[in-house]
PDB file of N, CA and C in Angstrom:
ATOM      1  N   UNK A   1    -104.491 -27.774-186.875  1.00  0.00           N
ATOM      2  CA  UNK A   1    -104.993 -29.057-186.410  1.00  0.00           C
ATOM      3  C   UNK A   1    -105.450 -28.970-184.955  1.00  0.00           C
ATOM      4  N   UNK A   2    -104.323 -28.351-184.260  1.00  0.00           N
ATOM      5  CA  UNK A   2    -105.032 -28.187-182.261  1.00  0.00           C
ATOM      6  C   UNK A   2    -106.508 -27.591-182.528  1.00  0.00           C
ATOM      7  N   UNK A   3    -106.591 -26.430-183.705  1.00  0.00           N
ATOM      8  CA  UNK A   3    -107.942 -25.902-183.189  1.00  0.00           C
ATOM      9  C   UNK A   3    -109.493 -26.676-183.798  1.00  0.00           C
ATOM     10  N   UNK A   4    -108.939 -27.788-184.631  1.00  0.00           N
ATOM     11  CA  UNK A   4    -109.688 -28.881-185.333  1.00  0.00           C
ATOM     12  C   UNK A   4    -110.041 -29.886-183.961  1.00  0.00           C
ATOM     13  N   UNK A   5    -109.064 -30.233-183.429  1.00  0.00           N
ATOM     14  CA  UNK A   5    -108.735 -30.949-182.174  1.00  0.00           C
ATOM     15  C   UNK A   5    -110.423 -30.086-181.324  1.00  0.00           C
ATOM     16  N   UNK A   6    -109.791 -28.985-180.800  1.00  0.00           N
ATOM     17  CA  UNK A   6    -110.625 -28.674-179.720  1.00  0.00           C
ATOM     18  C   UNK A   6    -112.062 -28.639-180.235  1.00  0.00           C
ATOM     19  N   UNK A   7    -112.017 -28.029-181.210  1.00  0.00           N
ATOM     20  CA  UNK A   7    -113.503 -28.140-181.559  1.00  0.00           C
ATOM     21  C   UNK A   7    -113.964 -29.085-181.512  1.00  0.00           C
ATOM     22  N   UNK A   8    -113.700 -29.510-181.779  1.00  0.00           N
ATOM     23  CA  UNK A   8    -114.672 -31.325-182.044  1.00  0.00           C
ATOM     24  C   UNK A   8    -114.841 -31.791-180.593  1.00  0.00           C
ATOM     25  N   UNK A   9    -113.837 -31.942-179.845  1.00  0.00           N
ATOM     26  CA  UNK A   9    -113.965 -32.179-178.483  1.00  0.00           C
ATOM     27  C   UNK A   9    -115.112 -31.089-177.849  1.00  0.00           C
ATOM     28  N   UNK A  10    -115.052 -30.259-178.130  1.00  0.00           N
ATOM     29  CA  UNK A  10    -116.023 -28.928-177.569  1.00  0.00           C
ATOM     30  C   UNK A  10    -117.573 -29.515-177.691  1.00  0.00           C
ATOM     31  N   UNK A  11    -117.761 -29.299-179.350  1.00  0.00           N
ATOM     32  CA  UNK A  11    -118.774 -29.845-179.844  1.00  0.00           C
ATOM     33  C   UNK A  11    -119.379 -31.333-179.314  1.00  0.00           C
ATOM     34  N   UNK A  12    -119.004 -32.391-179.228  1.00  0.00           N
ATOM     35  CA  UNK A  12    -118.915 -33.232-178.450  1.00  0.00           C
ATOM     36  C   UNK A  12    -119.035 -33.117-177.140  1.00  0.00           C
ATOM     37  N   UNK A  13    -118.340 -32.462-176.249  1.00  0.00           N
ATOM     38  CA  UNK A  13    -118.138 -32.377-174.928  1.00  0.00           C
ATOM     39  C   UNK A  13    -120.307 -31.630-174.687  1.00  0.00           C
ATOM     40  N   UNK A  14    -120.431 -30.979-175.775  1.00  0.00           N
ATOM     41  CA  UNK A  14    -121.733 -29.998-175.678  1.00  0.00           C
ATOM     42  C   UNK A  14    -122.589 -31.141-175.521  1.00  0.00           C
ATOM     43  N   UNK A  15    -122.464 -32.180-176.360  1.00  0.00           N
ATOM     44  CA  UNK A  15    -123.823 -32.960-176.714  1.00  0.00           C
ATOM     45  C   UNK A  15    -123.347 -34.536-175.430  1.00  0.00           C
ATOM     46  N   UNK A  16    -123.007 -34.049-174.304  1.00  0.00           N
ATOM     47  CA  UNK A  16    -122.782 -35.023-173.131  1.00  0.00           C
ATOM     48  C   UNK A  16    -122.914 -34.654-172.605  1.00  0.00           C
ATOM     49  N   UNK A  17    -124.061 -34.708-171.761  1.00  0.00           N
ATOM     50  CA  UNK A  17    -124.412 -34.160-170.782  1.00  0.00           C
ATOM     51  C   UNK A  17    -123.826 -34.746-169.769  1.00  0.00           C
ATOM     52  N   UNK A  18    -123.668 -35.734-168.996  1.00  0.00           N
ATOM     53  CA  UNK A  18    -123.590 -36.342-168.477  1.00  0.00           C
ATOM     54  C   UNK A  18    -121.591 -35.640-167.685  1.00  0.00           C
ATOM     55  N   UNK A  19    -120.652 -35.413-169.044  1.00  0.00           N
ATOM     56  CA  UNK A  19    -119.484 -35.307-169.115  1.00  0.00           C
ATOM     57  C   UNK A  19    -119.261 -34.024-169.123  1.00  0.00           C
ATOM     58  N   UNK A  20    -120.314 -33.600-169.433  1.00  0.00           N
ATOM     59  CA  UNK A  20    -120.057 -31.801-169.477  1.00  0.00           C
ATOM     60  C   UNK A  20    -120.346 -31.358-168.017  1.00  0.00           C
ATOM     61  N   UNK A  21    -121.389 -32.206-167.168  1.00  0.00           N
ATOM     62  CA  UNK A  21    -121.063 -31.789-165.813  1.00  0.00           C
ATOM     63  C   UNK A  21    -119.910 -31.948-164.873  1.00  0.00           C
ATOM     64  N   UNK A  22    -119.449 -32.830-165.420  1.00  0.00           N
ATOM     65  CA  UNK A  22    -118.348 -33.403-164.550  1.00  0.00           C
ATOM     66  C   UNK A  22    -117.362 -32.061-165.173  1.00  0.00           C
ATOM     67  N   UNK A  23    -117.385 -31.587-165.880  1.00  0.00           N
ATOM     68  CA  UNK A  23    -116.541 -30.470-166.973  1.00  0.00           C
ATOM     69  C   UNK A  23    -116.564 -29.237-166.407  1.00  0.00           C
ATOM     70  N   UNK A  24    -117.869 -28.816-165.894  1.00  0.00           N
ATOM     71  CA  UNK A  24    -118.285 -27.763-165.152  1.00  0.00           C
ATOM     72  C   UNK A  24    -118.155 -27.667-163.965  1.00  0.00           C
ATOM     73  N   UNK A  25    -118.064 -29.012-163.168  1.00  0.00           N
ATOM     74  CA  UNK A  25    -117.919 -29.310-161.803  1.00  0.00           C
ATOM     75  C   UNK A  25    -116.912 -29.062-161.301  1.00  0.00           C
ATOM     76  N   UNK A  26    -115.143 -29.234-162.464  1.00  0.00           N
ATOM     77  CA  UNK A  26    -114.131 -28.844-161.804  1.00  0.00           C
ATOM     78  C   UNK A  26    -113.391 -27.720-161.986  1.00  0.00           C
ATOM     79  N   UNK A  27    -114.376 -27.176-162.909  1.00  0.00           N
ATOM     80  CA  UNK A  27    -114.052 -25.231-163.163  1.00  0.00           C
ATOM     81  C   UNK A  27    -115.303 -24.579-163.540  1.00  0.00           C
ATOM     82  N   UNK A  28    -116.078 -24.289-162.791  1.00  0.00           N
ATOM     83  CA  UNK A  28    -117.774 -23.858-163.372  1.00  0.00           C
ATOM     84  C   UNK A  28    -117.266 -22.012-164.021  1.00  0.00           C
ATOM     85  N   UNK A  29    -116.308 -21.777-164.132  1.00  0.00           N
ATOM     86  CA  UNK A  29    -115.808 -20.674-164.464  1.00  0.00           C
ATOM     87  C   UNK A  29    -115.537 -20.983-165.918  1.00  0.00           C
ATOM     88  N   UNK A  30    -114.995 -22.159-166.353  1.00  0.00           N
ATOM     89  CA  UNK A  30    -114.681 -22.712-167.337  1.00  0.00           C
ATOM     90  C   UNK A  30    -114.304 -23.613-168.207  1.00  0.00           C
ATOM     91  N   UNK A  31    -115.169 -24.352-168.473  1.00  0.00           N
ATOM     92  CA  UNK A  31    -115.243 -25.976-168.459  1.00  0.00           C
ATOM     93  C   UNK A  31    -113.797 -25.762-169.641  1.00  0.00           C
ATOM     94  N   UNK A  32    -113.969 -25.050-170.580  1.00  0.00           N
ATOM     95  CA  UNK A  32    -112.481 -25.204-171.632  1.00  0.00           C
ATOM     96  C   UNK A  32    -110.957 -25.157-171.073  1.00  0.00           C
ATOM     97  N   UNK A  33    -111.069 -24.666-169.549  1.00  0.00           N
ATOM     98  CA  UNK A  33    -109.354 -24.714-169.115  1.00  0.00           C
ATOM     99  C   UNK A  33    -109.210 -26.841-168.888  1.00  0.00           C
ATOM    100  N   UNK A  34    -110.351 -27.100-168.686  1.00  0.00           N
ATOM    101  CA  UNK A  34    -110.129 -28.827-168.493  1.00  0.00           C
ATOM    102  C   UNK A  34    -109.192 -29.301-169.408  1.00  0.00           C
ATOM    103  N   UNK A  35    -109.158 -28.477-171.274  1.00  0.00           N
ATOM    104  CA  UNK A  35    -108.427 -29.008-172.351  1.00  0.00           C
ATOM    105  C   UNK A  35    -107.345 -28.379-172.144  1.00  0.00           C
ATOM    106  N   UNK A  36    -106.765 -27.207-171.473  1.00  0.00           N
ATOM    107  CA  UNK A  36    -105.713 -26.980-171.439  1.00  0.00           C
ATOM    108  C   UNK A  36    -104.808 -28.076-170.618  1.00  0.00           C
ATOM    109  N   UNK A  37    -105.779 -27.879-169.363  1.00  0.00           N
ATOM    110  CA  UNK A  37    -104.978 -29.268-168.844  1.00  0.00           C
ATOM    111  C   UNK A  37    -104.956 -30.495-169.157  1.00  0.00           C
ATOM    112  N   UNK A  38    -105.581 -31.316-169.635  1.00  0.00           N
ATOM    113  CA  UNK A  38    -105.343 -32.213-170.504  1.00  0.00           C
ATOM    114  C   UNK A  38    -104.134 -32.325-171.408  1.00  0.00           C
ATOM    115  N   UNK A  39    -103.947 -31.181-172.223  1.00  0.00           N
ATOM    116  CA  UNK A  39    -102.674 -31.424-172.702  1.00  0.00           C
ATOM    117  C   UNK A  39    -101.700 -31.357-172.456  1.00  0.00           C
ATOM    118  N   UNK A  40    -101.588 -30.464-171.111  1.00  0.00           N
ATOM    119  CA  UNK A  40    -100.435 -30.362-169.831  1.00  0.00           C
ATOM    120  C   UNK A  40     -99.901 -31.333-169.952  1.00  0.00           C
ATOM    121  N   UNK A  41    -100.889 -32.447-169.069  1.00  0.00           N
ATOM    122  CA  UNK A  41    -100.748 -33.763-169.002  1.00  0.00           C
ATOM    123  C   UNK A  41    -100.319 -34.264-169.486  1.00  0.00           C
ATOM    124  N   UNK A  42    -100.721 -34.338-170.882  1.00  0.00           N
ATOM    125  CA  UNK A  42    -100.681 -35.785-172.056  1.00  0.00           C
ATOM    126  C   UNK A  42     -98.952 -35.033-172.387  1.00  0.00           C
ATOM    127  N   UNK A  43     -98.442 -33.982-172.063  1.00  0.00           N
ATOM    128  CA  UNK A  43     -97.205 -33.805-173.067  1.00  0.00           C
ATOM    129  C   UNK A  43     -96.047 -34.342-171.559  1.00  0.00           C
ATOM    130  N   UNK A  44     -96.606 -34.447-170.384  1.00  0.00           N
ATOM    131  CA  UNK A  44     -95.757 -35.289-169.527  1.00  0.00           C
ATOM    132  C   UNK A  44     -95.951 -36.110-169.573  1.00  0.00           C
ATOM    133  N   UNK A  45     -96.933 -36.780-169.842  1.00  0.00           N
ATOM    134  CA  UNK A  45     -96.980 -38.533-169.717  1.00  0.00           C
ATOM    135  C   UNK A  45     -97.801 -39.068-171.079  1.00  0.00           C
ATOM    136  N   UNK A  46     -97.005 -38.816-171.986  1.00  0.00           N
ATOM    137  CA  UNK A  46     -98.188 -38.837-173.365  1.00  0.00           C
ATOM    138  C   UNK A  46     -98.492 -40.453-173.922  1.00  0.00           C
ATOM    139  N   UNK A  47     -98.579 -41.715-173.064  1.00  0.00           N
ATOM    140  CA  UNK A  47     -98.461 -42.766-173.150  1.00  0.00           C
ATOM    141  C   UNK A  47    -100.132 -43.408-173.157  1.00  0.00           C
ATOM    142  N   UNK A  48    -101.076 -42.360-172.648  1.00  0.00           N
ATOM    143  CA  UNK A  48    -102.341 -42.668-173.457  1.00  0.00           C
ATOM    144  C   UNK A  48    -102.834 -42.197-174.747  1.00  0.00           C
ATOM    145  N   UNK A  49    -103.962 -43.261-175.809  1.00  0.00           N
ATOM    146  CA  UNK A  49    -103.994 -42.964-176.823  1.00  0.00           C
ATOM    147  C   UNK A  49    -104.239 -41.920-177.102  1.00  0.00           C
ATOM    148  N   UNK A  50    -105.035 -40.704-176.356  1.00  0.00           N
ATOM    149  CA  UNK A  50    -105.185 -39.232-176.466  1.00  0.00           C
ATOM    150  C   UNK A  50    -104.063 -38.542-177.312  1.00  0.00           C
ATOM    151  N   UNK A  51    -103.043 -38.962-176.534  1.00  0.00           N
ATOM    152  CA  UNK A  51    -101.873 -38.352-177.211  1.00  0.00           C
ATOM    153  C   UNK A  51    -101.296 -37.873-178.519  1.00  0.00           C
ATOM    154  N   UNK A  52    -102.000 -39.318-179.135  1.00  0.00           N
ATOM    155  CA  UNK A  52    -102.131 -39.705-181.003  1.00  0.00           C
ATOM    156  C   UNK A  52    -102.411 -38.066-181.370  1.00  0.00           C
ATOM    157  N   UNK A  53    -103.701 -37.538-180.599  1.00  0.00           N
ATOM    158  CA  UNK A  53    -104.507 -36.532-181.388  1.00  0.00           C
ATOM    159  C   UNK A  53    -104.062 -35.240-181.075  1.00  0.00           C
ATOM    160  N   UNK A  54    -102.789 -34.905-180.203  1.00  0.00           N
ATOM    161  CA  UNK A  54    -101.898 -33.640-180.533  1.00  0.00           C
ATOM    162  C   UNK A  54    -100.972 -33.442-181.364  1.00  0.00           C
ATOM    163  N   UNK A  55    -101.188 -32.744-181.680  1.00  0.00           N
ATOM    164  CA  UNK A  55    -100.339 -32.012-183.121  1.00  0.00           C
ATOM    165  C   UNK A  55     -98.513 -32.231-182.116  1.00  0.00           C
ATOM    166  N   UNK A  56     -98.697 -31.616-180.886  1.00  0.00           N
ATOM    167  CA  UNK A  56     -97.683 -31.356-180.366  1.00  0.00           C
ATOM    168  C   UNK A  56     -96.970 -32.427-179.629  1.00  0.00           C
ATOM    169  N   UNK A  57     -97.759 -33.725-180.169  1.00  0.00           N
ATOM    170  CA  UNK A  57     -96.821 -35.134-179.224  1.00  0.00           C
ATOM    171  C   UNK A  57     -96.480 -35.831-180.386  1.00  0.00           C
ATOM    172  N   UNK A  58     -97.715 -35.500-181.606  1.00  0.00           N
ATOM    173  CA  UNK A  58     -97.320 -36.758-182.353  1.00  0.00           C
ATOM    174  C   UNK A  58     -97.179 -36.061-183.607  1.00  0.00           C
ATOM    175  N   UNK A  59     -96.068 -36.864-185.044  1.00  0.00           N
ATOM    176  CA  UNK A  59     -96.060 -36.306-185.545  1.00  0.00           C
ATOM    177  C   UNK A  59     -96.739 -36.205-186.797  1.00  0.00           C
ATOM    178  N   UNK A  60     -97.615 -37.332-186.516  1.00  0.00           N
ATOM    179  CA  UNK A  60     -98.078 -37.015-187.769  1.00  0.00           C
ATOM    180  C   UNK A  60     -99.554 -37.626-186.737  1.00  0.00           C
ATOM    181  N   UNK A  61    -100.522 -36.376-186.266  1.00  0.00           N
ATOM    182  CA  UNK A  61    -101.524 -36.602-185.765  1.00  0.00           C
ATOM    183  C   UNK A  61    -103.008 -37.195-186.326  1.00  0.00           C
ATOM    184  N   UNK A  62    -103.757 -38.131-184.800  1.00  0.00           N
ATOM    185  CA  UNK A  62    -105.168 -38.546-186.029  1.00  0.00           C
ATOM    186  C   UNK A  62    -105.573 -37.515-185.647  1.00  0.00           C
ATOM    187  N   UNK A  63    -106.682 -38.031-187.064  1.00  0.00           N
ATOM    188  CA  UNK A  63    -108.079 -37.106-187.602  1.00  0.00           C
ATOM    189  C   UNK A  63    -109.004 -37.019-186.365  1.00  0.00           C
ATOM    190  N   UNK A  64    -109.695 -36.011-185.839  1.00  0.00           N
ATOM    191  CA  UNK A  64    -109.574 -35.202-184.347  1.00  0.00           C
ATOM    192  C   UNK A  64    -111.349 -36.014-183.978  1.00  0.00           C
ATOM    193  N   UNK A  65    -111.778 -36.528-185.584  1.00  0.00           N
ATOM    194  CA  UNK A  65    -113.068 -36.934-185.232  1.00  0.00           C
ATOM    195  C   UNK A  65    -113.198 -38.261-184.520  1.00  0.00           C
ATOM    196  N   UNK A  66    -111.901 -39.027-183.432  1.00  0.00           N
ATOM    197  CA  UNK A  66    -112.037 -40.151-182.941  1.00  0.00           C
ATOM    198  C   UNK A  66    -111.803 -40.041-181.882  1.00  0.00           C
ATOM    199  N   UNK A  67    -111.517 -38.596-181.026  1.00  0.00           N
ATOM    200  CA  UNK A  67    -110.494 -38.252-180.379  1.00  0.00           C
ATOM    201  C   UNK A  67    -111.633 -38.744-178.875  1.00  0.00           C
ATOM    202  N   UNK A  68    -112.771 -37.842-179.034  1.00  0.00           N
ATOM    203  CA  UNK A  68    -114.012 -37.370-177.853  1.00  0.00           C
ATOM    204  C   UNK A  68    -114.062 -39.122-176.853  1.00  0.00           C
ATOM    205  N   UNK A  69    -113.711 -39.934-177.035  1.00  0.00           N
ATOM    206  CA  UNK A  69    -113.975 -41.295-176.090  1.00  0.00           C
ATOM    207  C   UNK A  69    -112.406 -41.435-175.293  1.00  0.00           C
ATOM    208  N   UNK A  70    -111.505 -41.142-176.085  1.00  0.00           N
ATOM    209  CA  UNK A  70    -110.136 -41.120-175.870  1.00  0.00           C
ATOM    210  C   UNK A  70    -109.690 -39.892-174.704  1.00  0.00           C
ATOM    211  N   UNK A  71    -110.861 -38.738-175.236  1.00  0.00           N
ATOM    212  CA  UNK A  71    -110.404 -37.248-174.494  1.00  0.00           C
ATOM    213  C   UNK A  71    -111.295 -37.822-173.096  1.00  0.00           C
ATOM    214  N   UNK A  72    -112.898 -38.338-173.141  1.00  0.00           N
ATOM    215  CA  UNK A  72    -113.703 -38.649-171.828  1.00  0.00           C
ATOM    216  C   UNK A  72    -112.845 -39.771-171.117  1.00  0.00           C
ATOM    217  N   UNK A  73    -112.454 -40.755-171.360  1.00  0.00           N
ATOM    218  CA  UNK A  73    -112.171 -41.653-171.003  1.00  0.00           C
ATOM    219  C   UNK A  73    -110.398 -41.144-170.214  1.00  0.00           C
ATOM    220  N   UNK A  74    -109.878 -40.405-170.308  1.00  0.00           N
ATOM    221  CA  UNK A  74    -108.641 -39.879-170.062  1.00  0.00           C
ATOM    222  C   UNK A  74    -109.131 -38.977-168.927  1.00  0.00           C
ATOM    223  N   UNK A  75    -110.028 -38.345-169.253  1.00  0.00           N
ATOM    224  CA  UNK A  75    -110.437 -36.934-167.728  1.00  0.00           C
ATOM    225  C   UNK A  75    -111.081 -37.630-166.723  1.00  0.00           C
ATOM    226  N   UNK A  76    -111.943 -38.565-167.119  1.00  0.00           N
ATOM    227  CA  UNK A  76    -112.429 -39.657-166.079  1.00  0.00           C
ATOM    228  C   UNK A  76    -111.605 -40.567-165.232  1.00  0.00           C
ATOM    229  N   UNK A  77    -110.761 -40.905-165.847  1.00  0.00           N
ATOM    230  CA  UNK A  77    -109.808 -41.661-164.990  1.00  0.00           C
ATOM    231  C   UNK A  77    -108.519 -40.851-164.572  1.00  0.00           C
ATOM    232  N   UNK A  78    -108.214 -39.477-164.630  1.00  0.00           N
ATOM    233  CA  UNK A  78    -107.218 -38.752-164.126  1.00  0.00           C
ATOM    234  C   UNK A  78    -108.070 -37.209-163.605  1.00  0.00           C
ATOM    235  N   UNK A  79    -109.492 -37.658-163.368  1.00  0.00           N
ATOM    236  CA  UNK A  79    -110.134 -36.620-162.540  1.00  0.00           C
ATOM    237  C   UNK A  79    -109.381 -35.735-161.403  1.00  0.00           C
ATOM    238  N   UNK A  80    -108.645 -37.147-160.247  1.00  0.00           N
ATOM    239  CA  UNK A  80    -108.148 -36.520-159.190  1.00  0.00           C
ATOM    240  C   UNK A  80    -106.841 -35.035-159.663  1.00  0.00           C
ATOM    241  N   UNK A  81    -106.392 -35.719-160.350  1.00  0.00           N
ATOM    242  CA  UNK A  81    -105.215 -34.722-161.128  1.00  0.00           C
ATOM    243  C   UNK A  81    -105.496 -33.222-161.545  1.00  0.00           C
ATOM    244  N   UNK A  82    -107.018 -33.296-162.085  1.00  0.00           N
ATOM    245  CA  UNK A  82    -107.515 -31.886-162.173  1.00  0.00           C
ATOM    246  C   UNK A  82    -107.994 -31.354-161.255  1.00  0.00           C
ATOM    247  N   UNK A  83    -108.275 -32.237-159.847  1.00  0.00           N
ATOM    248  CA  UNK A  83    -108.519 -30.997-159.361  1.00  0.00           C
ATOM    249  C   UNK A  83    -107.101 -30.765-158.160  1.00  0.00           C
ATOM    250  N   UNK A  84    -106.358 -31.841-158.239  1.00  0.00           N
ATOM    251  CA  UNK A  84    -105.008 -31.030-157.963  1.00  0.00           C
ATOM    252  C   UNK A  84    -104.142 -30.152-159.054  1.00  0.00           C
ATOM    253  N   UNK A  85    -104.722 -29.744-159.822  1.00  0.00           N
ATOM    254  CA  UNK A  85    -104.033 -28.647-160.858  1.00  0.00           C
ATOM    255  C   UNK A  85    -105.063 -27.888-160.265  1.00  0.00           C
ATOM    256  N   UNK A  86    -106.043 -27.362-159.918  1.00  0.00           N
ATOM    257  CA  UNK A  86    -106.904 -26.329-159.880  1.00  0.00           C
ATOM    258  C   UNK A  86    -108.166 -26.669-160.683  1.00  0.00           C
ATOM    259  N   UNK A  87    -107.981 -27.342-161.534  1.00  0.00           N
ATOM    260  CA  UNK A  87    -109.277 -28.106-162.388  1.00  0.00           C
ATOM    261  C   UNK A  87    -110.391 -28.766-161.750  1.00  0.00           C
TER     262      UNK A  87
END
């Protein structure tokens, strides 16, 4: 399911331009460590709906195709956080 998860977010994350810079902007080395941290996150403070869509917070996780507004809307408003992780 995580690798159902990322893909879709990936795929998604591809066709936003707009979000994929901001993606590149805080690791141009590698916009995919952004999802690692993300889930850093979400498994310390897993109280946004993002959370729903890890295998590893919830137990019986959603379907990963609702996730991409939940995943933008979460990195956008905890931007500062990534780039105090290095992100």
């Amino acid at each position: 399911m995580a690798r159902a998860l990322y893909e879709h977010l990936m795929r998604a994350m591809v066709d936003d331009d707009e979000f994929l810079a901001f993606a590149v902007e805080r690791n141009p080395a590698t916009p995919l460590r952004l999802f690692f941290v993300v889930h850093y996150l979400q498994l310390k403070r897993p109280e946004w709906p993002l959370a729903g869509y890890f295998q590893s917070i919830a137990p019986d996780p959603a379907p990963p195709e609702h996730a991409y507004p939940h995943f933008k809307a979460y990195c956008l408003a905890h931007a500062a956080e990534f780039s105090a992780s290095g992100t």
